[in-house]
C-alpha atoms as a PDB file:
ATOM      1  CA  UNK A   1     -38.581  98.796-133.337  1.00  0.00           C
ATOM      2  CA  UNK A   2     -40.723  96.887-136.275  1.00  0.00           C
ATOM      3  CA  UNK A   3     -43.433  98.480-135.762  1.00  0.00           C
ATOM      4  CA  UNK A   4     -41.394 101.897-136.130  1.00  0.00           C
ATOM      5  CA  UNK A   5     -39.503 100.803-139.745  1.00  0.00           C
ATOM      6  CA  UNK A   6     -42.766  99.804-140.919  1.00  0.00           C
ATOM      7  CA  UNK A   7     -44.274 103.175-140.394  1.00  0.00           C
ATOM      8  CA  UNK A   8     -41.308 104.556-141.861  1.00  0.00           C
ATOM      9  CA  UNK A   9     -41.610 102.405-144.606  1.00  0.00           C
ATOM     10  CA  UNK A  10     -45.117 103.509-145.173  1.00  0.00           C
ATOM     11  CA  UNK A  11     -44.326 107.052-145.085  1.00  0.00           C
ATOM     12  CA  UNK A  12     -41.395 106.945-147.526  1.00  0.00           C
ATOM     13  CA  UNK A  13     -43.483 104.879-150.254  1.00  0.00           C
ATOM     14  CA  UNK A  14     -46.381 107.265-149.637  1.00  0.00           C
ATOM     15  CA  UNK A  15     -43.983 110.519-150.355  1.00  0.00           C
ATOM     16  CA  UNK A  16     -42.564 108.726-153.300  1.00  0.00           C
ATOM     17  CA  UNK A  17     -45.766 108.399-154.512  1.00  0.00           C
ATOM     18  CA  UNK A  18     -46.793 111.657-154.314  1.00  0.00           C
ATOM     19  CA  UNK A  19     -43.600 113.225-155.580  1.00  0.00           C
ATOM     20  CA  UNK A  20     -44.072 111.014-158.336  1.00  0.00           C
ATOM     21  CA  UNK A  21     -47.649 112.383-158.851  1.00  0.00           C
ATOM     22  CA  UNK A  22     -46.279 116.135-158.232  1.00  0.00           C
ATOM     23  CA  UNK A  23     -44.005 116.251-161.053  1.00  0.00           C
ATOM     24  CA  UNK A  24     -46.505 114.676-163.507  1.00  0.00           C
ATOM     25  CA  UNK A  25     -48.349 117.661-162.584  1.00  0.00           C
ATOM     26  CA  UNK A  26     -45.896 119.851-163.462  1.00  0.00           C
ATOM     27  CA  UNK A  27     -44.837 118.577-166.383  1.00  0.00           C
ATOM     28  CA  UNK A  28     -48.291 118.944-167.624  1.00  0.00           C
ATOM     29  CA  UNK A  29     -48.152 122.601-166.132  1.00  0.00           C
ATOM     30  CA  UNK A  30     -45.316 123.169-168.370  1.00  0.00           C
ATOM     31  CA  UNK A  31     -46.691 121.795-171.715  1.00  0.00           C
ATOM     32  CA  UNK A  32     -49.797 123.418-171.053  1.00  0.00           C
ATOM     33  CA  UNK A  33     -47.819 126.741-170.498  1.00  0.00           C
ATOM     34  CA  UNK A  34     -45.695 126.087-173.748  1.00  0.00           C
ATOM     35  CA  UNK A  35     -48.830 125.710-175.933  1.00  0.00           C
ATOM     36  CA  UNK A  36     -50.660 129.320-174.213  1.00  0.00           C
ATOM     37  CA  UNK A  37     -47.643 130.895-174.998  1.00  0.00           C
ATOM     38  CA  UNK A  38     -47.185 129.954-178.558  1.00  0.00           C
ATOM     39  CA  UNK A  39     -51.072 130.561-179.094  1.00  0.00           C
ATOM     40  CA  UNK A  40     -50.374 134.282-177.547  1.00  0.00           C
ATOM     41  CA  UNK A  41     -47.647 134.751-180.195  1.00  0.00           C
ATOM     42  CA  UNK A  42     -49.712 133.559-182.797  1.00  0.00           C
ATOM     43  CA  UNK A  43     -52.457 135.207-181.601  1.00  0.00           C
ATOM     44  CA  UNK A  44     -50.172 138.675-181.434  1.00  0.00           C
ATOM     45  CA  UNK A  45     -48.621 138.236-184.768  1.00  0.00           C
ATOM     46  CA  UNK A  46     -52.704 138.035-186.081  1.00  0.00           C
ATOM     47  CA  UNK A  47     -53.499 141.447-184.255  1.00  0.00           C
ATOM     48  CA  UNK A  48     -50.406 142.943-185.759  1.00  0.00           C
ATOM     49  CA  UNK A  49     -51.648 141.802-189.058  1.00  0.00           C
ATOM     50  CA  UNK A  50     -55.104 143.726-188.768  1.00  0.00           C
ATOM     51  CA  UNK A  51     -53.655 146.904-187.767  1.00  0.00           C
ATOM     52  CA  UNK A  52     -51.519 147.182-190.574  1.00  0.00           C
ATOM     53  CA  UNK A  53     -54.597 146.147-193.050  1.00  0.00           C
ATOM     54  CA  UNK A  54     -56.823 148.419-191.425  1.00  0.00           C
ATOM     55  CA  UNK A  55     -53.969 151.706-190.525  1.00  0.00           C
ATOM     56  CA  UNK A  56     -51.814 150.544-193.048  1.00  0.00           C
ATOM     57  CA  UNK A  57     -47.830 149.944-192.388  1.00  0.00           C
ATOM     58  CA  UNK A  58     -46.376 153.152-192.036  1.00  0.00           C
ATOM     59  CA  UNK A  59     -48.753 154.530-189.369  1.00  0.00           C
ATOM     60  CA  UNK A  60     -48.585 151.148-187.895  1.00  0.00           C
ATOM     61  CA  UNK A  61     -44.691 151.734-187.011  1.00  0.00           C
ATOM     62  CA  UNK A  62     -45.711 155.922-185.816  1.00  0.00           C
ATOM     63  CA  UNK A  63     -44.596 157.443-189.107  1.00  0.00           C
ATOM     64  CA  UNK A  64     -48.469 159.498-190.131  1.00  0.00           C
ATOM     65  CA  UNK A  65     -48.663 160.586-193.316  1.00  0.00           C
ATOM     66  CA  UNK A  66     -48.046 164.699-193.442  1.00  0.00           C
ATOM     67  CA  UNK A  67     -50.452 166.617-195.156  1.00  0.00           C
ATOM     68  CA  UNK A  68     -49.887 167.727-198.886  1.00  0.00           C
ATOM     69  CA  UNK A  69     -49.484 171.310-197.812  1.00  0.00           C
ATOM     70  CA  UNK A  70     -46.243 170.427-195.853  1.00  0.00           C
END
């Protein structure tokens, strides 16, 4: 019956251990995913930038420019 607590024992410190491990993980996971996702926006808001220097804002948003004969 000692013998069997022990093991038990074992076991439970070992899985604390490891859960403890597993959610250090994902918390990194998360602040890793945070940063990406900020950097995308950034990175998004910089593309929309360039397409309205190079296309200009109104044919950014659809709205072409009609030819003077209309």
């Amino acid at each position: 019956m000692e013998e069997k607590l022990t093991d038990l024992e074992m076991k439970y410190s070992f899985h604390e251990d490891l859960l403890l491990s597993l959610n250090e993980t994902v918390v990194k996971q998360q602040q890793a995913i945070e940063k990406l996702t900020i950097e995308v926006k950034h990175l998004h808001e910089q593309l929309l930038d360039l397409r309205e220097i190079q296309t200009g804002p109104a044919e950014l948003a659809g709205e072409q420019e009609k030819p003077p004969h209309y």
